[in-house]
C-alpha atoms as a PDB file:
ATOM      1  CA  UNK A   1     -29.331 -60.120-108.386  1.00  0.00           C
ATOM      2  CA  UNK A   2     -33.331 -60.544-108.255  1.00  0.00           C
ATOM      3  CA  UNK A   3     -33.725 -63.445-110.113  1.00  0.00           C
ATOM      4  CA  UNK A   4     -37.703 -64.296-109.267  1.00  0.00           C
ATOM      5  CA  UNK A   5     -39.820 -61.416-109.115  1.00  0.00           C
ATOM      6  CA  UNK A   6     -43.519 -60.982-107.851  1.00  0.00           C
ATOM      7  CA  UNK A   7     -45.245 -58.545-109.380  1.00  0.00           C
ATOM      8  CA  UNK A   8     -48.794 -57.836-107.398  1.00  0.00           C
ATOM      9  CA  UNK A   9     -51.568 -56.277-109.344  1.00  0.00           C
ATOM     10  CA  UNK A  10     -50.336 -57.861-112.441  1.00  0.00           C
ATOM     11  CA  UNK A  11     -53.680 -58.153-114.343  1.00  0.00           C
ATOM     12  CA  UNK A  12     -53.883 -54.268-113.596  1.00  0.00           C
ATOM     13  CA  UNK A  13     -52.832 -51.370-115.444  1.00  0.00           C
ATOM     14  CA  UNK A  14     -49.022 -50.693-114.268  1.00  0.00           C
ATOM     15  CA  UNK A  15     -48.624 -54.310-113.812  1.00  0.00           C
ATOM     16  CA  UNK A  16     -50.027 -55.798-116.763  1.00  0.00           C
ATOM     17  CA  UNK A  17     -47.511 -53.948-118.760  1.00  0.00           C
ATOM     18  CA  UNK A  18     -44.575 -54.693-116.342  1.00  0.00           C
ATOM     19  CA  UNK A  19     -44.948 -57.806-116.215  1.00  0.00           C
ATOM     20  CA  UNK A  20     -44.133 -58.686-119.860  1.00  0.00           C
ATOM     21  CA  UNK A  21     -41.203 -55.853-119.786  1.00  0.00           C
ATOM     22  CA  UNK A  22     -39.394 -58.483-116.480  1.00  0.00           C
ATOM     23  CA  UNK A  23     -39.716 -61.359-118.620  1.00  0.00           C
ATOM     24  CA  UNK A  24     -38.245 -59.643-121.683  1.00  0.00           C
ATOM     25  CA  UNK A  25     -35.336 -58.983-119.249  1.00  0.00           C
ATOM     26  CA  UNK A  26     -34.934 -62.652-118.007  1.00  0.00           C
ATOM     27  CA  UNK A  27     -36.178 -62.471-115.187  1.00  0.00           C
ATOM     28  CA  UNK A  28     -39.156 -65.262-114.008  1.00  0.00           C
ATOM     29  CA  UNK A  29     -41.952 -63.385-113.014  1.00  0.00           C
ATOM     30  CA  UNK A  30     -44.987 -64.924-110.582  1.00  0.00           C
ATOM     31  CA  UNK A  31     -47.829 -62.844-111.557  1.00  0.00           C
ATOM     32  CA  UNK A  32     -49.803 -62.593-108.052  1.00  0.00           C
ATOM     33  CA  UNK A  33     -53.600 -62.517-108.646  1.00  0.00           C
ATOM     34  CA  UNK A  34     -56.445 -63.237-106.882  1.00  0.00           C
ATOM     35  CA  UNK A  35     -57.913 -64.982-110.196  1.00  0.00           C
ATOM     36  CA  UNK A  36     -55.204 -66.901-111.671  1.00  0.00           C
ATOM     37  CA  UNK A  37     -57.136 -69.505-113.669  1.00  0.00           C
ATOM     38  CA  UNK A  38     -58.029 -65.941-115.285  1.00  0.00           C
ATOM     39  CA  UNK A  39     -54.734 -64.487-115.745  1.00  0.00           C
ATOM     40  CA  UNK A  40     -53.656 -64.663-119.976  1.00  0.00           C
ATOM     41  CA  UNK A  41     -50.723 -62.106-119.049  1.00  0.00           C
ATOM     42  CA  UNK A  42     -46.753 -62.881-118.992  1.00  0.00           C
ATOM     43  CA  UNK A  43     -45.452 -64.850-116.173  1.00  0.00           C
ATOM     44  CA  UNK A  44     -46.593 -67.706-114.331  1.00  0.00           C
ATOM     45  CA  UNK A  45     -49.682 -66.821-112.635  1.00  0.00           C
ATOM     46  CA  UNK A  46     -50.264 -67.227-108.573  1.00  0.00           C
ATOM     47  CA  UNK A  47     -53.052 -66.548-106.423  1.00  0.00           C
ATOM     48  CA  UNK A  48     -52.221 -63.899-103.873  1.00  0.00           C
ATOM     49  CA  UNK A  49     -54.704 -61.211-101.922  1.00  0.00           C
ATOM     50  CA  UNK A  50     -53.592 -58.682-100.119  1.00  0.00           C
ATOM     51  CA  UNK A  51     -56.402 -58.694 -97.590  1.00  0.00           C
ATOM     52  CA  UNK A  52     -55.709 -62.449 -96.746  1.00  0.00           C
ATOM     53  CA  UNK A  53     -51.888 -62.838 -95.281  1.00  0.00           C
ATOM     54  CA  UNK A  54     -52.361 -66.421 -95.780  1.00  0.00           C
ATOM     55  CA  UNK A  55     -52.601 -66.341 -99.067  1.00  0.00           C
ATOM     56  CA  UNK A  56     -49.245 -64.531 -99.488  1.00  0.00           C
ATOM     57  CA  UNK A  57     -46.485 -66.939 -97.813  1.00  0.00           C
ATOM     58  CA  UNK A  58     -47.275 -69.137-100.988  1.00  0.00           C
ATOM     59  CA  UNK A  59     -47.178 -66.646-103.516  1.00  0.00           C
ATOM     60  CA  UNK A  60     -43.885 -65.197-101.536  1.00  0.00           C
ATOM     61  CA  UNK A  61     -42.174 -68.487-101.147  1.00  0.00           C
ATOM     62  CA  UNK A  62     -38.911 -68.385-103.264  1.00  0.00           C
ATOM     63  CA  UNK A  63     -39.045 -65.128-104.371  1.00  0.00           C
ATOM     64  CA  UNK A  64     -36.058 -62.610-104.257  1.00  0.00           C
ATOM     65  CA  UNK A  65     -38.125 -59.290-105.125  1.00  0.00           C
ATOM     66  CA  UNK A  66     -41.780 -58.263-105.961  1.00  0.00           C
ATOM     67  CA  UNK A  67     -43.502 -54.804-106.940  1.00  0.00           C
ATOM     68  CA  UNK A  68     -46.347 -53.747-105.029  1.00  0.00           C
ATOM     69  CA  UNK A  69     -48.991 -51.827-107.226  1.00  0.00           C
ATOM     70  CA  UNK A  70     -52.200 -52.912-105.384  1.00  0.00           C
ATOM     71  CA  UNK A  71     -54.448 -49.887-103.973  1.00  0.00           C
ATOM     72  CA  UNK A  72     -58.517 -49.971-103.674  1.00  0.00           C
ATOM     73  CA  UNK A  73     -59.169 -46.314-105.149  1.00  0.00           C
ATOM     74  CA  UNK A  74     -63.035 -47.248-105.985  1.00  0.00           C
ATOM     75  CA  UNK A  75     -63.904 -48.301-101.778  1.00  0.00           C
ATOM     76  CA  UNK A  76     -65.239 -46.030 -99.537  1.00  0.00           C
ATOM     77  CA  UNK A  77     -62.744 -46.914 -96.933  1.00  0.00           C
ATOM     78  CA  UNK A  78     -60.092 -47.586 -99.533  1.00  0.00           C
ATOM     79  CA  UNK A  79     -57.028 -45.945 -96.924  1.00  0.00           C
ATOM     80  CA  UNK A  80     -57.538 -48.037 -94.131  1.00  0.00           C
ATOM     81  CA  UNK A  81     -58.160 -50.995 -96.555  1.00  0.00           C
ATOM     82  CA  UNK A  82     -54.923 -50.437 -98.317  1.00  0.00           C
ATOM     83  CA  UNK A  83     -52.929 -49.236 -94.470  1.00  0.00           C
ATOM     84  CA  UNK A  84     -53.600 -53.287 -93.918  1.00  0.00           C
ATOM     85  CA  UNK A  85     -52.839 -54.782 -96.819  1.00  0.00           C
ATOM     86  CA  UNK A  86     -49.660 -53.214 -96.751  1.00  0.00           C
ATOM     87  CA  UNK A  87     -48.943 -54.267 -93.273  1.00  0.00           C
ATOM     88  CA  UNK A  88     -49.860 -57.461 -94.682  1.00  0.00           C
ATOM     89  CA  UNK A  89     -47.373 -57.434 -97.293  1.00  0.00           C
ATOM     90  CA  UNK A  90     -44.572 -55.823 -95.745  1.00  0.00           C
ATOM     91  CA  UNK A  91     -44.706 -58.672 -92.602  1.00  0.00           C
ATOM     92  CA  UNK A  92     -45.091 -61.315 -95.479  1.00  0.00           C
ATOM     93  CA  UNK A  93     -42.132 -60.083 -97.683  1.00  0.00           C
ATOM     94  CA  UNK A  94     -39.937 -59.802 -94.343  1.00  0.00           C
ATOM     95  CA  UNK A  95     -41.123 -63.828 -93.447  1.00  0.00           C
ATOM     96  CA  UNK A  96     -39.859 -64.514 -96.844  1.00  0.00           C
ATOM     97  CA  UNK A  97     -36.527 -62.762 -96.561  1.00  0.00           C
ATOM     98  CA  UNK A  98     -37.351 -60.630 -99.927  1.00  0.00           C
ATOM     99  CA  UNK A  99     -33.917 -58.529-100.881  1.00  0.00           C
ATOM    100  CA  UNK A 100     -36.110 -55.682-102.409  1.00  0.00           C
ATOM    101  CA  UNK A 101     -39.646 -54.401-102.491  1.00  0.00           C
ATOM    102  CA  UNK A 102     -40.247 -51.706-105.447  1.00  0.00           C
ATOM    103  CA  UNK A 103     -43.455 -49.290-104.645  1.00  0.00           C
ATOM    104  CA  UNK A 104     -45.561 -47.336-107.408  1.00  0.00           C
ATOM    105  CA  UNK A 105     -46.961 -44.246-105.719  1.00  0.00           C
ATOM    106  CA  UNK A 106     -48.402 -41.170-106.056  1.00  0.00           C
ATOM    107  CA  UNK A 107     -46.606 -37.567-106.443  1.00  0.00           C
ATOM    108  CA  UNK A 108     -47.126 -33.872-103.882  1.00  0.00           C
ATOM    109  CA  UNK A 109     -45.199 -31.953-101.300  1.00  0.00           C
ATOM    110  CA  UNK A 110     -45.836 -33.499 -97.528  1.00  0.00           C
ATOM    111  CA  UNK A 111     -46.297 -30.373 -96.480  1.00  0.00           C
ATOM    112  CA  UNK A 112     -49.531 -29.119 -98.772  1.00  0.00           C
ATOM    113  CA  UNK A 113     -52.836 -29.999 -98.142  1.00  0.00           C
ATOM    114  CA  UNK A 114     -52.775 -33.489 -99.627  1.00  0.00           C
ATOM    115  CA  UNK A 115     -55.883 -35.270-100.745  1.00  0.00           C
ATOM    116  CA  UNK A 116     -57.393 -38.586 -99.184  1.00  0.00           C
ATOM    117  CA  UNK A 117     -56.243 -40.471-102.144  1.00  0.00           C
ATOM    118  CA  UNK A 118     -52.351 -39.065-101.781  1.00  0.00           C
ATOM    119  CA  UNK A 119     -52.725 -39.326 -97.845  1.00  0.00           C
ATOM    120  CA  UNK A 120     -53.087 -42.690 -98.424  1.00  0.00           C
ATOM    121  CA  UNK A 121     -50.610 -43.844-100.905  1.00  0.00           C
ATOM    122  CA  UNK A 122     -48.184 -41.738 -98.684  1.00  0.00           C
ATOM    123  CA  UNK A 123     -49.136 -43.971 -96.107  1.00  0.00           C
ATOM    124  CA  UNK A 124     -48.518 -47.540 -97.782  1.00  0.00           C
ATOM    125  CA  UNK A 125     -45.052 -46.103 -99.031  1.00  0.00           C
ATOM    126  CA  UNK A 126     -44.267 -45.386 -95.104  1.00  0.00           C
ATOM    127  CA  UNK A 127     -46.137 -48.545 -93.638  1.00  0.00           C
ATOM    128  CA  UNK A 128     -44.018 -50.704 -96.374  1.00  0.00           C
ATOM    129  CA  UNK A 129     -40.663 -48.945 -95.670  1.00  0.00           C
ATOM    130  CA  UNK A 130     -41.118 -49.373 -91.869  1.00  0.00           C
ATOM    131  CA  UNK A 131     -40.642 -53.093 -92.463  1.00  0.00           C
ATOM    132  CA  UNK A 132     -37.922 -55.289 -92.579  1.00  0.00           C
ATOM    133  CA  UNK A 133     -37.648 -55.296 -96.203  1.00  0.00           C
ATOM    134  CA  UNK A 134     -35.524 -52.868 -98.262  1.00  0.00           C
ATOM    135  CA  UNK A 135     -37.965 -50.494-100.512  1.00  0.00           C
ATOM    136  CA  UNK A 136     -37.631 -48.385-103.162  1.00  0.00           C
ATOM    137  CA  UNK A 137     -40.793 -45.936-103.796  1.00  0.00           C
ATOM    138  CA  UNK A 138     -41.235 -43.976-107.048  1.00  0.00           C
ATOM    139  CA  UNK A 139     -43.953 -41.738-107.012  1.00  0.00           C
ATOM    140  CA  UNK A 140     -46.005 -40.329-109.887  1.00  0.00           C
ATOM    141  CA  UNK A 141     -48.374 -38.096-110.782  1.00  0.00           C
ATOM    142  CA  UNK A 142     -50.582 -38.870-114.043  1.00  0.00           C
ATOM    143  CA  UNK A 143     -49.627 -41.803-116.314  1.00  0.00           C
ATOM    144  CA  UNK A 144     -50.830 -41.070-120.125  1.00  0.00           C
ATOM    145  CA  UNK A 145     -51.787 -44.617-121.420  1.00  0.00           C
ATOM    146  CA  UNK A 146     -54.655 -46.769-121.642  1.00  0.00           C
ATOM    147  CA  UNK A 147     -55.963 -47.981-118.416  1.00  0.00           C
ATOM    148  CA  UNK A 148     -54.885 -45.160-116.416  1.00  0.00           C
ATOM    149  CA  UNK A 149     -57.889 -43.608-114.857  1.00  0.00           C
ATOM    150  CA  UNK A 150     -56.625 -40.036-115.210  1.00  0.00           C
ATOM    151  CA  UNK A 151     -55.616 -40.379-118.975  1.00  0.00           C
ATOM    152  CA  UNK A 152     -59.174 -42.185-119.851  1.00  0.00           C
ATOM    153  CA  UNK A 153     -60.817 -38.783-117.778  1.00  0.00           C
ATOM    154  CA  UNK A 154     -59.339 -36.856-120.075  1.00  0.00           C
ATOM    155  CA  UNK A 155     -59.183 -39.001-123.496  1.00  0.00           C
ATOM    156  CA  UNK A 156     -63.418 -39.306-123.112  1.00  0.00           C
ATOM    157  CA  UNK A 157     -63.862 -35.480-122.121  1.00  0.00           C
ATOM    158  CA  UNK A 158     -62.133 -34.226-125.353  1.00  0.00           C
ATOM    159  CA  UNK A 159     -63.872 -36.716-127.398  1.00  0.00           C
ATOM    160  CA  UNK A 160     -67.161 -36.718-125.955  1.00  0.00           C
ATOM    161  CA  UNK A 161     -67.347 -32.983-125.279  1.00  0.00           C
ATOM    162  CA  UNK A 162     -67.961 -30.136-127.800  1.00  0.00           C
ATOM    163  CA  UNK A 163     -67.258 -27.476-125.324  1.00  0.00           C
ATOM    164  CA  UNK A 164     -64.899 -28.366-122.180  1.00  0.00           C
ATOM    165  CA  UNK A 165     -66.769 -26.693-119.085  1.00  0.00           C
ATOM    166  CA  UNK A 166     -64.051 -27.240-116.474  1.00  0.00           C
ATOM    167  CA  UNK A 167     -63.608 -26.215-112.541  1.00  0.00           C
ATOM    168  CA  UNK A 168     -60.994 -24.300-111.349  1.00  0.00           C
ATOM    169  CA  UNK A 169     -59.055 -27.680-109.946  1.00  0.00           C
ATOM    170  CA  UNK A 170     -58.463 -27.566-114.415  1.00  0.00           C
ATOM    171  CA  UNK A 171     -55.380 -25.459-113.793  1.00  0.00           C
ATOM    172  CA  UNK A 172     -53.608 -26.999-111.078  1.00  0.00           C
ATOM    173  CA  UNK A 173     -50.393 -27.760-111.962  1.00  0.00           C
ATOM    174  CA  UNK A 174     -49.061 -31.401-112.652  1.00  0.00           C
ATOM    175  CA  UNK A 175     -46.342 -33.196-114.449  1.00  0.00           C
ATOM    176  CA  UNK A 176     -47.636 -35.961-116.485  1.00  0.00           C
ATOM    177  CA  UNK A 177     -45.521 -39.066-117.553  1.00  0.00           C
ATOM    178  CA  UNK A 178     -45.880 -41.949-120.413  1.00  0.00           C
ATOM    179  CA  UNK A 179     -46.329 -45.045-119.491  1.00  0.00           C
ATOM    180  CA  UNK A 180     -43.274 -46.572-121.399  1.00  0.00           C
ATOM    181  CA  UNK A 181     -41.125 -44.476-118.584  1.00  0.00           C
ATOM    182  CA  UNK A 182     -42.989 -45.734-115.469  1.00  0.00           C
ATOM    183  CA  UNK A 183     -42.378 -48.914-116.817  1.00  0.00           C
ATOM    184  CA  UNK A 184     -38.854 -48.063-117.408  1.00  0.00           C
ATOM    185  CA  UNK A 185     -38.268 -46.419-114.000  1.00  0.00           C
ATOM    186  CA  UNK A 186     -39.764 -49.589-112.487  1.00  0.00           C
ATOM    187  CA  UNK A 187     -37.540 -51.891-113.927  1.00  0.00           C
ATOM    188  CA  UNK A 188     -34.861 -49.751-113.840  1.00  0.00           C
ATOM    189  CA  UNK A 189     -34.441 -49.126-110.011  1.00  0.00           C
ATOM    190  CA  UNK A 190     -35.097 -52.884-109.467  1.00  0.00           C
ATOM    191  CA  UNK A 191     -30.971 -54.145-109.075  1.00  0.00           C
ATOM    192  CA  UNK A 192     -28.910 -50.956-108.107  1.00  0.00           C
ATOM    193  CA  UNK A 193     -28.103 -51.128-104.780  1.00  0.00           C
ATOM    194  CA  UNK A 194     -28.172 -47.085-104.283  1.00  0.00           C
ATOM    195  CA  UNK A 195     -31.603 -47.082-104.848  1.00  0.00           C
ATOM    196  CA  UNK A 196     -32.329 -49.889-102.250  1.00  0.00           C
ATOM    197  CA  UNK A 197     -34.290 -47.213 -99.254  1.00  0.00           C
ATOM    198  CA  UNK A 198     -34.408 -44.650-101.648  1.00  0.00           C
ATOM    199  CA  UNK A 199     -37.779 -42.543-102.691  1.00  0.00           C
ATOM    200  CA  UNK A 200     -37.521 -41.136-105.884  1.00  0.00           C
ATOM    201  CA  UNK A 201     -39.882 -38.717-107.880  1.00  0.00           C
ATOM    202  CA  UNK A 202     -40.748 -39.465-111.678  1.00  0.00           C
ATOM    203  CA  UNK A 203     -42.587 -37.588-114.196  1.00  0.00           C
ATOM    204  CA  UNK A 204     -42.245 -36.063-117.545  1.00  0.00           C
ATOM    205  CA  UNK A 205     -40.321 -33.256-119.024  1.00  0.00           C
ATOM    206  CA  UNK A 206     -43.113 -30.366-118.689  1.00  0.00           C
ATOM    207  CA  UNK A 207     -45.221 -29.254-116.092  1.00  0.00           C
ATOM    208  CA  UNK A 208     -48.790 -28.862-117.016  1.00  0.00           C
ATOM    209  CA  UNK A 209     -52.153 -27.633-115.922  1.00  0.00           C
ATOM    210  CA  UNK A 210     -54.785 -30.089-116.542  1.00  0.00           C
ATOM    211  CA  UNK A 211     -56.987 -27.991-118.905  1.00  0.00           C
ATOM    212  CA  UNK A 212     -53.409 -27.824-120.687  1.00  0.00           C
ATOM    213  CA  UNK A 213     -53.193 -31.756-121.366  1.00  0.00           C
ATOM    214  CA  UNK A 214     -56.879 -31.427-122.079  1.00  0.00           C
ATOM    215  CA  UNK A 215     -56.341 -28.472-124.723  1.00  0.00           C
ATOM    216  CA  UNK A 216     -53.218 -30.523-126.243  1.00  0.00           C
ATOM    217  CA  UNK A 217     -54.941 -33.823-126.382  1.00  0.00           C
ATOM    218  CA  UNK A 218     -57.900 -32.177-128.703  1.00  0.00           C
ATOM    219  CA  UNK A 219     -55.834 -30.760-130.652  1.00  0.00           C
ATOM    220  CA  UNK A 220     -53.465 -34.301-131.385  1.00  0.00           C
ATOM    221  CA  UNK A 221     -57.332 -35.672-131.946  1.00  0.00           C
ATOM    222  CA  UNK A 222     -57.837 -33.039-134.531  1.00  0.00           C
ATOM    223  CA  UNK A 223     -60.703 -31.711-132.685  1.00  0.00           C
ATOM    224  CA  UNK A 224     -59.693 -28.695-130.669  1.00  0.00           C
ATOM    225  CA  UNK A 225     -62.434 -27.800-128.419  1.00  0.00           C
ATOM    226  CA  UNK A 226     -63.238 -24.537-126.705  1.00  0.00           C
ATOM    227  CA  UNK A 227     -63.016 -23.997-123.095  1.00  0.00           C
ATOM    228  CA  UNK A 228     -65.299 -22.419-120.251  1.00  0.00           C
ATOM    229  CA  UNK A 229     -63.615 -22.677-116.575  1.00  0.00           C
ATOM    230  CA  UNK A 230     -66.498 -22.309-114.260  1.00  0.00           C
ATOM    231  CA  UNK A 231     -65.082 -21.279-110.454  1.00  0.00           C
ATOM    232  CA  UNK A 232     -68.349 -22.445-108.684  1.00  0.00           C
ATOM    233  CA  UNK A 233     -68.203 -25.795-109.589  1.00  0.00           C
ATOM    234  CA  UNK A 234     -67.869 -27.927-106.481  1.00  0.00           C
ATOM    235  CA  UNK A 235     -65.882 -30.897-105.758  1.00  0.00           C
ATOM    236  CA  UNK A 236     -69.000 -33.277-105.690  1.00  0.00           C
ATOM    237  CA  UNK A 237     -70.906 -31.538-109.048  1.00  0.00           C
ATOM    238  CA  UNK A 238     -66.986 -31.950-110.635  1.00  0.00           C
ATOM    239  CA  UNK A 239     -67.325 -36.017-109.353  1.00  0.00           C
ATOM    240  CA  UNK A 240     -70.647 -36.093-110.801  1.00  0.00           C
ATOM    241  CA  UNK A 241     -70.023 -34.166-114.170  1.00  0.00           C
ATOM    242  CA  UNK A 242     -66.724 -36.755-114.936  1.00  0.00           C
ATOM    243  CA  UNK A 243     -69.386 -39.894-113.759  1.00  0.00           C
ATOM    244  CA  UNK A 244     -71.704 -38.735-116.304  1.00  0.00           C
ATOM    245  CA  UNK A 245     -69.602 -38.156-118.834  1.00  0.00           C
ATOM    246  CA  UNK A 246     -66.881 -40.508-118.360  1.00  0.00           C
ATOM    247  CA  UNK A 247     -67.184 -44.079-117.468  1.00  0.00           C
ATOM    248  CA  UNK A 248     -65.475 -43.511-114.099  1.00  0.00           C
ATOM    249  CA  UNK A 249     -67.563 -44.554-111.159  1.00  0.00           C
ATOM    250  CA  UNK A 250     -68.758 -42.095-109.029  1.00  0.00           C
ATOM    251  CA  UNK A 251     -66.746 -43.142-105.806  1.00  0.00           C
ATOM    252  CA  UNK A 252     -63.433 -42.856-108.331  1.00  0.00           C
ATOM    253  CA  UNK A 253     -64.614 -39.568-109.293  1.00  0.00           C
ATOM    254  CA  UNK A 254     -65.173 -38.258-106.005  1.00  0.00           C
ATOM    255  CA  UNK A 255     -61.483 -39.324-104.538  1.00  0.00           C
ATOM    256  CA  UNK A 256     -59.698 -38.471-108.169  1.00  0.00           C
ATOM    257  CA  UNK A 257     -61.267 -34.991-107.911  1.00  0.00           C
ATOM    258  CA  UNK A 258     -59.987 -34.659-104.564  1.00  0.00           C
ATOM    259  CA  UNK A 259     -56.496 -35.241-105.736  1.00  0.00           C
ATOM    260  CA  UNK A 260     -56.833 -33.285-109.103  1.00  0.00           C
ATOM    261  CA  UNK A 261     -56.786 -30.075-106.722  1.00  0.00           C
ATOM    262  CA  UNK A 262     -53.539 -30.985-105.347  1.00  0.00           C
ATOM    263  CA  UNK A 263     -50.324 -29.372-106.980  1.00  0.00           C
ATOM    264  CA  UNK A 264     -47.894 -33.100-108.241  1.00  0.00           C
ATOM    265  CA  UNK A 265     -45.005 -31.748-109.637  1.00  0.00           C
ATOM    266  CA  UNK A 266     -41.448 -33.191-109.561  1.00  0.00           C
ATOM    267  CA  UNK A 267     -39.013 -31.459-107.187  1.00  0.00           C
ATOM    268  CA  UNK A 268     -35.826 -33.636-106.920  1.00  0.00           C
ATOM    269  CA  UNK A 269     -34.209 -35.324-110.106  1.00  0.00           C
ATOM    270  CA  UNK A 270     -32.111 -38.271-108.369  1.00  0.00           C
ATOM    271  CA  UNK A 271     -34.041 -40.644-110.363  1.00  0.00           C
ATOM    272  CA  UNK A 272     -31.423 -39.539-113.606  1.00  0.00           C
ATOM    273  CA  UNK A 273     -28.385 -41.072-111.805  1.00  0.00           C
ATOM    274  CA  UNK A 274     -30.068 -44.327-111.504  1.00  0.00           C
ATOM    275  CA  UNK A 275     -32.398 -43.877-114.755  1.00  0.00           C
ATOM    276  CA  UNK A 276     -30.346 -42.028-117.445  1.00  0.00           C
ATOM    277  CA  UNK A 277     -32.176 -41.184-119.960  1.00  0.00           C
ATOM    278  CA  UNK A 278     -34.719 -38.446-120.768  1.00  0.00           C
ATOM    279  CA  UNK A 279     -38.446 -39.335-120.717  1.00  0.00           C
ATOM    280  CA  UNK A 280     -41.153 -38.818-123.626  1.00  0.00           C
ATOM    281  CA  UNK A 281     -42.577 -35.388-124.101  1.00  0.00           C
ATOM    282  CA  UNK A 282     -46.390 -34.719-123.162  1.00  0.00           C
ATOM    283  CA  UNK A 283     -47.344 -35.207-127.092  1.00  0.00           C
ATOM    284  CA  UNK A 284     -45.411 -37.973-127.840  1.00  0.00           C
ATOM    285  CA  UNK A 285     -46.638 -39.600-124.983  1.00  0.00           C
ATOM    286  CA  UNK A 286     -50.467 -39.089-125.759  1.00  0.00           C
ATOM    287  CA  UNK A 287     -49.602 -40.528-129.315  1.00  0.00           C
ATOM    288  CA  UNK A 288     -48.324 -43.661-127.814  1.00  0.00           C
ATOM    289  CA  UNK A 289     -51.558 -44.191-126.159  1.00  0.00           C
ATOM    290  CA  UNK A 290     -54.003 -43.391-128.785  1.00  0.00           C
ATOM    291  CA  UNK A 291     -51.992 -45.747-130.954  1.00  0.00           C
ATOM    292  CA  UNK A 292     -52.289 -48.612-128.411  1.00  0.00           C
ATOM    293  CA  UNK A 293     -56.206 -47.715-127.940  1.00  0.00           C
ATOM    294  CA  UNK A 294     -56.536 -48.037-131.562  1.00  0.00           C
ATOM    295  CA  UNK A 295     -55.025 -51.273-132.064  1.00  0.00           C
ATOM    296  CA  UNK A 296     -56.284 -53.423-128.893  1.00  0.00           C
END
């Protein structure tokens, strides 16, 4: 049994809600940051960067499992930056002799055009799994809760907006999931030993387009708001219409755009032999997180 758990990324959005949810289990949790005179989250903070493999022996040392949920979205060479660091990782966690790494990453068929952004978490899952450590990779496609990029995109277009003017990436298909589940999956999958290699695929129970979740979020918000799909709109004016009226930087908007075209659905339910029971529905999910907006 993992007994000491790192959990990388823990001042970010995944982790800084799994963290708390390991301790609440027992378990002792080194939160690995690069700022840990910072850190006011659950577990005992440790510095750790990704880039540096110095820096992780010591945050490794003693540790029978950690979570890797570190990626560098916002860079303009964010793939090969995050191809190293998990090299970096996956030699460390070997040197270590970790029982169990546990991967966050992202949802879509190998054999579609993926985006750079799903290229490269694709990547880290492979680079990590080709290492000496045991992984187990859940992949995702959007999280609904505060702090997740995707679900703030939308959140600020229904409220800012009185008319959504979307492209035609709006009605690609994806299968959004609450947060509470991706934390649940994640701790879930951390002991059995079936799920030690495994890759499994995790979303919610309907399939959406994303002018759908935009449509149902308005009308949750009691503001439903019109919609005009405009075909022309390119790639880079869709990066720069969600930069200027979102507070997503434009280098987020550019690669997030580039995986919004890209169909993330779930495919294979394995997940549910490990992970019983059923997730939160789309609505339910979106109330969650406009109830935890409200009250931080």
């Amino acid at each position: 049994m993992a007994r000491v758990v790192l959990v990388t990324g823990a001042s970010g959005f995944i982790g800084s809600h799994l963290a708390p949810a390991l301790v609440e289990r027992g378990y002792a949790v080194r939160a690995m940051t690069r700022h840990p005179d910072r850190y006011r989250g659950a577990g005992v903070p440790v510095y750790g960067d990704v880039s540096d493999p110095a820096s992780l022996s010591g945050a490794l040392d003693g540790t029978d499992a950690a979570y890797y949920l570190v990626h560098a979205l916002g860079s303009a060479d964010f793939a090969a930056r995050d191809a190293q660091a998990a090299r970096n990782f996956a030699a460390a966690a070997a040197d270590a002799g970790l029982e169990r790494i546990v991967y966050l990453g992202g949802l879509g068929e190998s054999g579609t055009r993926l985006s750079e952004h799903l290229r490269s978490r694709r990547e880290v899952e492979r680079l990590l799994m080709a290492g000496r450590v045991p992984v187990t990779a859940l992949r995702a496609a959007v999280v609904i809760g505060p702090g997740s990029i995707a679900w703030e995109i939308t959140r600020q277009l229904v409220e800012h907006l009185p008319m959504l003017v979307t492209p035609r990436w709006a009605g690609t298909r994806t299968q959004p999931i609450a947060l509470p589940d991706v934390i649940r999956y994640l701790v879930g999958v951390l002991e059995p030993r079936p799920a030690r290699g495994r890759v499994y695929e995790i979303g919610g129970p309907e399939v959406l387009r994303y002018v759908d979740m935009l449509q149902r979020t308005a009308r949750i918000r009691g503001r439903p708001v019109p919609n005009v799909t405009v075909p022309l709109l390119t790639p880079r004016l869709s990066a720069a219409w969600l930069a200027l009226v979102t507070d997503v930087d434009m280098p987020t908007a550019r690669n997030l755009v580039d995986s919004l075209r890209t169909e993330v659905v779930v495919h294979e339910h394995s997940i549910d032999d490990i992970v019983p029971d059923p997730p939160i529905g789309f609505d339910d999910a979106v109330r969650l997180a406009l109830r935890e907006q409200a009250a931080a």
